[in-house]
C-alpha atoms as a PDB file:
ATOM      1  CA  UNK A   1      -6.888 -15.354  51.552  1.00  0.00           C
ATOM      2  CA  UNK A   2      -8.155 -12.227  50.599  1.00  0.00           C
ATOM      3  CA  UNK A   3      -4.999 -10.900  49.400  1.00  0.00           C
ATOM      4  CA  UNK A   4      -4.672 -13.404  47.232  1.00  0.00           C
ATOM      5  CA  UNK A   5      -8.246 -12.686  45.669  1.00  0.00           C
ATOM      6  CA  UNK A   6      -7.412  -9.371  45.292  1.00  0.00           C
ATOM      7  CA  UNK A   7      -4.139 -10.214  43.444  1.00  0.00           C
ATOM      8  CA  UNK A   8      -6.526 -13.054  41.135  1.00  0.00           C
ATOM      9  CA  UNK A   9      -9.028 -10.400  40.695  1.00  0.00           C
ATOM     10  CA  UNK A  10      -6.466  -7.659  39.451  1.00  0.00           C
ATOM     11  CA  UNK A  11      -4.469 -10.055  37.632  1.00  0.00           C
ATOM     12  CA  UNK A  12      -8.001 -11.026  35.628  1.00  0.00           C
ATOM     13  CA  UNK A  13      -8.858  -7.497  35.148  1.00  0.00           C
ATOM     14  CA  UNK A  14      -5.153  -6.276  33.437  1.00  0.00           C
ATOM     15  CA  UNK A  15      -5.401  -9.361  31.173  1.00  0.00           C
ATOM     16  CA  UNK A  16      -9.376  -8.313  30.520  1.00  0.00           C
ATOM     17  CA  UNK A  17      -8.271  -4.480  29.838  1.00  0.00           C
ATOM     18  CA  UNK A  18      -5.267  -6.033  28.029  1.00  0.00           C
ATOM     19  CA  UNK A  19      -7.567  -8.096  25.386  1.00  0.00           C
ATOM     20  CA  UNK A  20      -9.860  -5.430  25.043  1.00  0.00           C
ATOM     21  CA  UNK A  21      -6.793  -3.525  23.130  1.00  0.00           C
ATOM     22  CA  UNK A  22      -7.195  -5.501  20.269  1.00  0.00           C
ATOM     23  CA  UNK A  23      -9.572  -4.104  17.680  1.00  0.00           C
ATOM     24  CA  UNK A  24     -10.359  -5.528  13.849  1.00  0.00           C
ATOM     25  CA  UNK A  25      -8.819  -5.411  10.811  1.00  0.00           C
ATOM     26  CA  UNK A  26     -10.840  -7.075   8.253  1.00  0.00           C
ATOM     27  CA  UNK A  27     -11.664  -6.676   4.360  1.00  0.00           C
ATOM     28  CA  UNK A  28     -12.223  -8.231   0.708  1.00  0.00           C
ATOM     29  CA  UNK A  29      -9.263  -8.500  -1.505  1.00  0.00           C
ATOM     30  CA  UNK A  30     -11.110  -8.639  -5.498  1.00  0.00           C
ATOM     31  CA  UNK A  31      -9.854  -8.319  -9.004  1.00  0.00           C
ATOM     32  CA  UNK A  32     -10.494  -4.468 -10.791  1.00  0.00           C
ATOM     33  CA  UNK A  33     -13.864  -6.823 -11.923  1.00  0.00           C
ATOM     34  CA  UNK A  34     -14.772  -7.209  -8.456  1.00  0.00           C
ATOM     35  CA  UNK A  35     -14.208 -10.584  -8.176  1.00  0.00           C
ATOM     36  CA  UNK A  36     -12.767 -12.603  -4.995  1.00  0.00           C
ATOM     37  CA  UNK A  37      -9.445 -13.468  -5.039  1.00  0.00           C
ATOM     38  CA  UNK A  38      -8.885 -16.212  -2.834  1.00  0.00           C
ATOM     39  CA  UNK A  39      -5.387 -17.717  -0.615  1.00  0.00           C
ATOM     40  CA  UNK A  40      -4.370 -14.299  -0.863  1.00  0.00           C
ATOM     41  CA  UNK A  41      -1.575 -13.437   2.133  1.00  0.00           C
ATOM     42  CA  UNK A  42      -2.312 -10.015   3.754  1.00  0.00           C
ATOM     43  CA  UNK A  43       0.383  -9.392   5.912  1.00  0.00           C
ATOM     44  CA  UNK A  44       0.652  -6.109   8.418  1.00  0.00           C
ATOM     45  CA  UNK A  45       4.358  -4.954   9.279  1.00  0.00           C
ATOM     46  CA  UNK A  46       6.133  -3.098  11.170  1.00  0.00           C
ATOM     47  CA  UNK A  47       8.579  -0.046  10.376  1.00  0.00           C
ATOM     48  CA  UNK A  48      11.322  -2.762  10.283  1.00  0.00           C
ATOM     49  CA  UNK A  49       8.864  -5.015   7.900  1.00  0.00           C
ATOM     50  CA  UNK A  50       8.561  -7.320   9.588  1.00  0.00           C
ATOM     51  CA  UNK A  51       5.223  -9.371   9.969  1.00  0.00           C
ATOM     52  CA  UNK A  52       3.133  -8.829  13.440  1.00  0.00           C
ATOM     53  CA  UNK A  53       0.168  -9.915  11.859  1.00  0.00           C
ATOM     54  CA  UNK A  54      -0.805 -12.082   8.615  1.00  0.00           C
ATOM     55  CA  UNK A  55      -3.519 -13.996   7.346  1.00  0.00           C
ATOM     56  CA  UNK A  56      -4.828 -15.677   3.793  1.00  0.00           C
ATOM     57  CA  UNK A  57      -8.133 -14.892   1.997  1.00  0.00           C
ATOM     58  CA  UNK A  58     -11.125 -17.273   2.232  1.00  0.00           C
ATOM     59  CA  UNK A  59     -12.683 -18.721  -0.810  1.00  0.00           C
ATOM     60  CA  UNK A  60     -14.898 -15.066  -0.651  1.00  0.00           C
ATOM     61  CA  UNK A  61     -11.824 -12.806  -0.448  1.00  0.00           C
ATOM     62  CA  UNK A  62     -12.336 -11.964   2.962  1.00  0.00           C
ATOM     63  CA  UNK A  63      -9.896 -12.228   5.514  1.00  0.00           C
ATOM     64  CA  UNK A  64     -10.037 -10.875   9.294  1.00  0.00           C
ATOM     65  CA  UNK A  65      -7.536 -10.088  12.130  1.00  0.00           C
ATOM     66  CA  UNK A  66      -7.526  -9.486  15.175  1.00  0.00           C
ATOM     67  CA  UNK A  67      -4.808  -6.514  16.053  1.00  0.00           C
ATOM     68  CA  UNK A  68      -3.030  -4.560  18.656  1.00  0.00           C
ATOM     69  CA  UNK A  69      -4.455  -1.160  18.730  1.00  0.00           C
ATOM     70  CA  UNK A  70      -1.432   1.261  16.877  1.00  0.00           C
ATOM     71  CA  UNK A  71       0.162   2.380  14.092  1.00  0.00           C
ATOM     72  CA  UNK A  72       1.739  -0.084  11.629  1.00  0.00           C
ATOM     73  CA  UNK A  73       4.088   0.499   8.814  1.00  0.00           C
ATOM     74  CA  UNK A  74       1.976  -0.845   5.759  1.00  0.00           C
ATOM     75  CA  UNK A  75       0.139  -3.319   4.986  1.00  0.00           C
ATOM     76  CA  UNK A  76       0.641  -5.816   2.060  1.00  0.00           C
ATOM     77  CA  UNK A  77      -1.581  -8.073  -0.348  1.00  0.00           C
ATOM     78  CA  UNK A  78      -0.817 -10.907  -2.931  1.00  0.00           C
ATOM     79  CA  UNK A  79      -1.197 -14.250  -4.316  1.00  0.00           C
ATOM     80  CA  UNK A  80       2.014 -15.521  -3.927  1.00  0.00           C
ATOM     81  CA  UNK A  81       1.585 -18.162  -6.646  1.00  0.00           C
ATOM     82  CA  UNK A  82       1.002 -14.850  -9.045  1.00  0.00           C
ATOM     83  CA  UNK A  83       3.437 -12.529  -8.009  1.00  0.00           C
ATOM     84  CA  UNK A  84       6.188 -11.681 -10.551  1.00  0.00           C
ATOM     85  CA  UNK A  85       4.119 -13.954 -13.045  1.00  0.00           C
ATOM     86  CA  UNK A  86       0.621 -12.624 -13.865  1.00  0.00           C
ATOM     87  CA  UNK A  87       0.683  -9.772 -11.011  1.00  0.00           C
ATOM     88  CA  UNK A  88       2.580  -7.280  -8.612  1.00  0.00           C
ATOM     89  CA  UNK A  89       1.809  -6.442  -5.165  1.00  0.00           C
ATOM     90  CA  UNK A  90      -0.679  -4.243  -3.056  1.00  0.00           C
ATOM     91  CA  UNK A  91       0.076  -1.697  -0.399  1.00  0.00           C
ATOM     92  CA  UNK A  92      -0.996   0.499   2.500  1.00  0.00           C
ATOM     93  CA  UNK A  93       0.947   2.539   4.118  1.00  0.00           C
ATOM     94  CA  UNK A  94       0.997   4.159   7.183  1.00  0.00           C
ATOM     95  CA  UNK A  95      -1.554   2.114   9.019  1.00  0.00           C
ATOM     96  CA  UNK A  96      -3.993   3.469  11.937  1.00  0.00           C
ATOM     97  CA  UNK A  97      -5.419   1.004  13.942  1.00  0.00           C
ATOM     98  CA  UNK A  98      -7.044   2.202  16.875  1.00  0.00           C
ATOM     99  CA  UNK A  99     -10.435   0.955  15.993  1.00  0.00           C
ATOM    100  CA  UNK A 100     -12.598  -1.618  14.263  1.00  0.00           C
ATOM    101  CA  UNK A 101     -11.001  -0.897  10.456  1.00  0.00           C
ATOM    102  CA  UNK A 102     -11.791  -1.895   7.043  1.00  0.00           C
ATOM    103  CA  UNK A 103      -9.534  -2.348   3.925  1.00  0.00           C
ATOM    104  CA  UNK A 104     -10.299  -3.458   0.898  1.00  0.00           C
ATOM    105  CA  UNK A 105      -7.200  -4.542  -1.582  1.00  0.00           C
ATOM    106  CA  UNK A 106      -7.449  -4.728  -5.205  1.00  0.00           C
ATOM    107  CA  UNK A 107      -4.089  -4.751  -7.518  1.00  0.00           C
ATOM    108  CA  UNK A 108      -3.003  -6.549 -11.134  1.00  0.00           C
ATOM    109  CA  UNK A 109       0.326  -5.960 -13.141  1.00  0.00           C
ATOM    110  CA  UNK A 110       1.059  -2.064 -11.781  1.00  0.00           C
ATOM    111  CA  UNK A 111       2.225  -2.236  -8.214  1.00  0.00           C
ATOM    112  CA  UNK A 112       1.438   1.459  -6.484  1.00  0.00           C
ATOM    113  CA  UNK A 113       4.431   1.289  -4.469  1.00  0.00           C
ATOM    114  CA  UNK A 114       5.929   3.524  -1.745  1.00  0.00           C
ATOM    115  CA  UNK A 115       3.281   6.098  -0.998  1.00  0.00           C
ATOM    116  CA  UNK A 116       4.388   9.310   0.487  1.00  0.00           C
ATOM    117  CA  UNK A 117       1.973  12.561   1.759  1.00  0.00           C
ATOM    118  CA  UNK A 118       2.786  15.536   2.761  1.00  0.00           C
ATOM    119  CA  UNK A 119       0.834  18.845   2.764  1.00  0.00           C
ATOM    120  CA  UNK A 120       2.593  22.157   1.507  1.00  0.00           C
ATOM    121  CA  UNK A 121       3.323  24.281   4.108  1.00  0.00           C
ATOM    122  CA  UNK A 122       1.414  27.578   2.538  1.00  0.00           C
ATOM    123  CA  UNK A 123      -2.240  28.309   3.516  1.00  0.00           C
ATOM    124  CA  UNK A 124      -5.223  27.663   2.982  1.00  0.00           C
ATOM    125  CA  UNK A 125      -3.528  24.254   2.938  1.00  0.00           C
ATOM    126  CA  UNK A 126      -6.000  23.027   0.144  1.00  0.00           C
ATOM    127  CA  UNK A 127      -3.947  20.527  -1.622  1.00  0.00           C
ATOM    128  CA  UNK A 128      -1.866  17.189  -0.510  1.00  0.00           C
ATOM    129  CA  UNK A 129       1.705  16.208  -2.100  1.00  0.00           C
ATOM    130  CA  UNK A 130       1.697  12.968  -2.825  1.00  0.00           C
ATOM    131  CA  UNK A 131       4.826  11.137  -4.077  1.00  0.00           C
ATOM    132  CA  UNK A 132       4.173   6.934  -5.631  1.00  0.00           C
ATOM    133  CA  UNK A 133       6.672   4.343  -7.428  1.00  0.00           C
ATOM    134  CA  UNK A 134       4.749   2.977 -10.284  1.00  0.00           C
ATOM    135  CA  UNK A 135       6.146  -0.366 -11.345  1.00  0.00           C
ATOM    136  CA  UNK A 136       5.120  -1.997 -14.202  1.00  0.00           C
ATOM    137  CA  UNK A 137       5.056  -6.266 -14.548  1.00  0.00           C
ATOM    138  CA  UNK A 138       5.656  -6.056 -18.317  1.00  0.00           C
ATOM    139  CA  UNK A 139       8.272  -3.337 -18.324  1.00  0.00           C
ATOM    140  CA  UNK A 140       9.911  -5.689 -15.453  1.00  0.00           C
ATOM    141  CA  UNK A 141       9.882  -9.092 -17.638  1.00  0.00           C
ATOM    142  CA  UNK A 142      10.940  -7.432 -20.729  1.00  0.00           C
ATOM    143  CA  UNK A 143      14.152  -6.298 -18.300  1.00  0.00           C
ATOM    144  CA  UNK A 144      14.401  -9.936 -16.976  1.00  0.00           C
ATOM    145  CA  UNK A 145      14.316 -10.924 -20.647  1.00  0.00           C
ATOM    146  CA  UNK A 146      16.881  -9.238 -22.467  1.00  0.00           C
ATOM    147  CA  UNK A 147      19.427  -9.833 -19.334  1.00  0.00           C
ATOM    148  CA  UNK A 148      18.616 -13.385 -20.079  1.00  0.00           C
ATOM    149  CA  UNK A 149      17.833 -13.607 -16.398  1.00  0.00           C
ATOM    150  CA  UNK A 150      16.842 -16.843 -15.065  1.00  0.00           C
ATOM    151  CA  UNK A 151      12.907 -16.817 -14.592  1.00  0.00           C
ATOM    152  CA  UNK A 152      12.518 -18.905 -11.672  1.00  0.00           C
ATOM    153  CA  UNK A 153      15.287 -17.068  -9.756  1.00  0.00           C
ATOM    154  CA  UNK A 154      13.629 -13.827 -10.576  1.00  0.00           C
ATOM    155  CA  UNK A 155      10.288 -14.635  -9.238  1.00  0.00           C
ATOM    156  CA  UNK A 156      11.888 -16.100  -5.891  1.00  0.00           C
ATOM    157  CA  UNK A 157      14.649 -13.559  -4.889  1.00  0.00           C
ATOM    158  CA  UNK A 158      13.756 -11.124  -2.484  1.00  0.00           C
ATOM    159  CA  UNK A 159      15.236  -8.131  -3.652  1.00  0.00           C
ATOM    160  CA  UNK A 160      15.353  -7.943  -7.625  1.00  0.00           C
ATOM    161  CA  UNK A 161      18.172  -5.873  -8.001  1.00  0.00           C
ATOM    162  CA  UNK A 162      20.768  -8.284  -6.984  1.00  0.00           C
ATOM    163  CA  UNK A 163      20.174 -10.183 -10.425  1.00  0.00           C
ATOM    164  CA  UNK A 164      20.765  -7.054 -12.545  1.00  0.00           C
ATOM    165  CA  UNK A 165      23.245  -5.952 -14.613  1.00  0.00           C
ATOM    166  CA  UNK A 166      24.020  -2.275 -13.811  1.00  0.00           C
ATOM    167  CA  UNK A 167      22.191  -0.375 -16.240  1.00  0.00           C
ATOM    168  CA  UNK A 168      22.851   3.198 -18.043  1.00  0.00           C
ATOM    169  CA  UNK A 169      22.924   5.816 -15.218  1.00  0.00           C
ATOM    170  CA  UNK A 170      22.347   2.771 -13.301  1.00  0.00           C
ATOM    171  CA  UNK A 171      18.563   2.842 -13.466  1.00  0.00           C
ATOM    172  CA  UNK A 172      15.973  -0.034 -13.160  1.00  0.00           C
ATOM    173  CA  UNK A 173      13.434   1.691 -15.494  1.00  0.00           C
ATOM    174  CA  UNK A 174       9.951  -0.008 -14.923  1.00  0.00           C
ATOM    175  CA  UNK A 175       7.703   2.821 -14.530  1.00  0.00           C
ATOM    176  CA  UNK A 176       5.688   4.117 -17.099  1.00  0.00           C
ATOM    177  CA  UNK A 177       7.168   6.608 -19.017  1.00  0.00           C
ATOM    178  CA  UNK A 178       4.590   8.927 -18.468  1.00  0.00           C
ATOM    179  CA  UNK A 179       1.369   9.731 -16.663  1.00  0.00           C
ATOM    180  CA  UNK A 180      -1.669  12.037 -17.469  1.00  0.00           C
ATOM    181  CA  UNK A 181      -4.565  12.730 -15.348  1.00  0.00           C
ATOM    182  CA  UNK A 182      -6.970  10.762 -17.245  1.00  0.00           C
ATOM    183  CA  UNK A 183      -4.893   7.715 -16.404  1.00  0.00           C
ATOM    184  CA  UNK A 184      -4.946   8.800 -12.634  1.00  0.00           C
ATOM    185  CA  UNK A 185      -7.501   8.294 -10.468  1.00  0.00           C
ATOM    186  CA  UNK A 186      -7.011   9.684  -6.694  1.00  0.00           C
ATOM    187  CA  UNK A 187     -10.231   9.467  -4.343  1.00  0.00           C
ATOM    188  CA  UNK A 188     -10.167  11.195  -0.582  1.00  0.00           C
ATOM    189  CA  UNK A 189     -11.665   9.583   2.020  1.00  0.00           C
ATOM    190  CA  UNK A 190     -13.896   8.132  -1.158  1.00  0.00           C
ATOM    191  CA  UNK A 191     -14.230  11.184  -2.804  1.00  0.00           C
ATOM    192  CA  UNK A 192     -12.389  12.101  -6.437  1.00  0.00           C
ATOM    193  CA  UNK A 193      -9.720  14.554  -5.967  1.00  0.00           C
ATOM    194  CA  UNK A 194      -8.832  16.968  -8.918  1.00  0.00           C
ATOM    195  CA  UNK A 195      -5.331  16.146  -9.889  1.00  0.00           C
ATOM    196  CA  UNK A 196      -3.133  19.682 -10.439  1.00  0.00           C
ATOM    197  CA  UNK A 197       0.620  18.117 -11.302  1.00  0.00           C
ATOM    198  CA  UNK A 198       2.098  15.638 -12.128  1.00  0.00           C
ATOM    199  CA  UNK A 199       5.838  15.340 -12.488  1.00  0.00           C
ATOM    200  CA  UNK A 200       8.392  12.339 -12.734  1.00  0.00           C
ATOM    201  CA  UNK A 201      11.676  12.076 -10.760  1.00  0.00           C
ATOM    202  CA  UNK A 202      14.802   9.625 -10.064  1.00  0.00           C
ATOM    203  CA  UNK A 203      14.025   7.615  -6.676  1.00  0.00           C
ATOM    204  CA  UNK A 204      17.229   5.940  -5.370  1.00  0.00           C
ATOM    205  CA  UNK A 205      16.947   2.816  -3.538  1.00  0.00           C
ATOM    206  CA  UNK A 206      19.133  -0.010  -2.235  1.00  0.00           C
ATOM    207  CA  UNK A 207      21.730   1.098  -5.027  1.00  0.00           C
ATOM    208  CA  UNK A 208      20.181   1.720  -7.600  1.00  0.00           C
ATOM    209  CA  UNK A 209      18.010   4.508  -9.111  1.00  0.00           C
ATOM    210  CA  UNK A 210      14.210   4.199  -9.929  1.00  0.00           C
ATOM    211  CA  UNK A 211      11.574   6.370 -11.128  1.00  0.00           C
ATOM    212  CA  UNK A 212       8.620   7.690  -9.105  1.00  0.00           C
ATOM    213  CA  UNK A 213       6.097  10.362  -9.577  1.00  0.00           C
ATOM    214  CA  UNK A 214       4.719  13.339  -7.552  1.00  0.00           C
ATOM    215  CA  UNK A 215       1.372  14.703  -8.003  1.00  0.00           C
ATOM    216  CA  UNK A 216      -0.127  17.370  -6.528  1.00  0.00           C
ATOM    217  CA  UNK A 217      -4.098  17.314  -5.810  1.00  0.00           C
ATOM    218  CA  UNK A 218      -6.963  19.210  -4.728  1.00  0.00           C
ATOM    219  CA  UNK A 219      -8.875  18.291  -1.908  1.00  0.00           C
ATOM    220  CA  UNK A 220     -12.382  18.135  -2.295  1.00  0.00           C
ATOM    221  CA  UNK A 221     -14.790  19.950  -0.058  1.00  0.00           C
ATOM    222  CA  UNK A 222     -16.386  17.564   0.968  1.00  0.00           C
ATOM    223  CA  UNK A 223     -13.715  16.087   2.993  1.00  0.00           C
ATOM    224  CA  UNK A 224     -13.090  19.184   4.952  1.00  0.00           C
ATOM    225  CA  UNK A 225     -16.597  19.030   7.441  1.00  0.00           C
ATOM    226  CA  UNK A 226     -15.679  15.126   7.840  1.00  0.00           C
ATOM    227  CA  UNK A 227     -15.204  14.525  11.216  1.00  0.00           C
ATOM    228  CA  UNK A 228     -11.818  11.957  10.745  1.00  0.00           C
ATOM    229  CA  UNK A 229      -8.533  12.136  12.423  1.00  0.00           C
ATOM    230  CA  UNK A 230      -6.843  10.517   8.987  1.00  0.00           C
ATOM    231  CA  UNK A 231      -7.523  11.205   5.551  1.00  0.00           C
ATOM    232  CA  UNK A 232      -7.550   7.960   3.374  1.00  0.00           C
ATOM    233  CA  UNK A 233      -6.147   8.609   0.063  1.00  0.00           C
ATOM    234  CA  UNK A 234      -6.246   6.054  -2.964  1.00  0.00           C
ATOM    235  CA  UNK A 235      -4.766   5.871  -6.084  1.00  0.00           C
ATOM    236  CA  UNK A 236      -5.605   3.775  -9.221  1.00  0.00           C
ATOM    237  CA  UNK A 237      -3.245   3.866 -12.035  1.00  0.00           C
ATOM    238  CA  UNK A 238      -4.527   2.721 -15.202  1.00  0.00           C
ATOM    239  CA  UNK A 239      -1.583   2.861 -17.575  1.00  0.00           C
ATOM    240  CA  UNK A 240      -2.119   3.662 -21.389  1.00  0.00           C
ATOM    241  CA  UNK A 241       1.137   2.895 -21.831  1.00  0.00           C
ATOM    242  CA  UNK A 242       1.052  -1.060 -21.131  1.00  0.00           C
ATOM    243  CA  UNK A 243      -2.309  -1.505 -20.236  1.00  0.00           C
ATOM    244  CA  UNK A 244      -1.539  -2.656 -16.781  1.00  0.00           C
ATOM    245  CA  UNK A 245      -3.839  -1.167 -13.880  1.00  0.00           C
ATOM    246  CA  UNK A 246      -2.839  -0.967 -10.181  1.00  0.00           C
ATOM    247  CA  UNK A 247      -3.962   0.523  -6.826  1.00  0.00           C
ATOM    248  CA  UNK A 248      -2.280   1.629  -3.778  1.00  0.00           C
ATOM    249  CA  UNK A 249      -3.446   3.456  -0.694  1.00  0.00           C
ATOM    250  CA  UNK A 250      -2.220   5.357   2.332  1.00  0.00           C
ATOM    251  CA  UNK A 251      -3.371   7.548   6.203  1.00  0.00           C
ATOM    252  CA  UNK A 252      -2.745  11.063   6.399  1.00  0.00           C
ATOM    253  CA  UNK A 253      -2.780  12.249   9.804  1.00  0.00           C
ATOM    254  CA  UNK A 254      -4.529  15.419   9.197  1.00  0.00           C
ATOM    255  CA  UNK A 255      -2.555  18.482  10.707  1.00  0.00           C
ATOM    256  CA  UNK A 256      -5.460  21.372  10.724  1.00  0.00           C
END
């Protein structure tokens, strides 16, 4: 008999320790007006993308998970009756989850896709590399449009490039064709970060080539006596261009 309590006792206590693991993920996703969006899906993946996690907005904007402490791939934020008609998509990438975390989504008709960091490998390490895929809504129709694509199928399908007619130098152009500073806006940890370069490349993907950008910024002092494992680095694009706006953010784990 008292083996067996032991066994029920220890059998309590690794389910206990197990659900003690799990740790919040909670935010508000809003308009660049700061107002709610609600039925929003916010989805966390994996580096396969698939969903481990997902949830819709409340009539507030707010939505709340609970999560497996870890790191996840990204995580993702939209309307789904809007996307690929009024708006694009939000991301996060590179996920840390190993305690209570907040994240707060906001995005339109430029999706911030694809966010890459690294920091240059020359002291006094005072800058981060930062490579994003701007994609533009409008540029995207006007594509969909003169292919004579079907609408519907466009918003459905999964991966857009399967309805496209190879372009010149096979490119799916839908990035703004340039980007200053004052349309940039690039916070650390909260804090605006000077922005040093900017400079546009080809990005290839699933056959086809895109265009991203790399900046270069500065990181502000501030952020150097705060006591964080990851730096949390957001950027807002607010494109003179087509007068589309978006936002996406991603963790640095910091190396010094």
């Amino acid at each position: 008999m008292k083996r067996i309590l032991t066994f029920v006792l220890s059998l309590m206590s690794f389910f206990m320790l197990g659900a003690q693991e799990k740790v919040s993920l909670s935010g508000t996703v809003t308009d660049f007006d700061g107002n709610p969006i609600d039925s929003v899906s916010v989805r966390l993946k994996n580096k396969k993308f698939e969903n481990v996690y997902e949830t819709l907005t409340d009539i507030n904007g707010r939505f709340s998970l609970q999560v497996e402490k870890g790191n996840y791939y990204c995580l993702y934020a939209i309307k789904l009756s809007d996307y690929r008609k009024t708006k694009l998509e939000y991301w996060t990438w590179n996920v840390p989850i190993f305690e209570d975390i907040e994240i707060n989504p906001q995005y339109n008709n430029m999706e911030i896709y694809g966010i890459n960091v690294f920091e240059p490998q020359v002291g006094p390490y005072e800058t981060y590399m930062i490579y994003f895929r701007p994609m533009s809504l409008k540029k995207s129709n006007e594509i969909v449009e003169n292919q004579k694509i079907d609408k519907t199928a466009y918003e459905k399908v999964a991966k857009v490039e399967k309805l496209l007619t190879p372009l010149e130098d096979n490119i799916f152009d839908i990035a703004p064709n340039n980007i200053t500073s004052d349309e940039l806006s690039v916070k650390i940890n909260g804090i605006e970060s000077k922005i040093l370069n900017i400079q546009k490349v080809k990005d290839y993907s699933r056959g086809i080539n895109m265009y991203g950008y790399f900046i270069q910024v500065l990181k502000p002092e501030e952020i150097k006596t705060m006591d964080v494992v990851y730096d949390k680095i957001t950027i807002v694009l607010n494109s003179l261009e087509s007068n589309e706006i978006g936002m996406g953010e991603a963790f640095f784990k910091r190396i010094n």
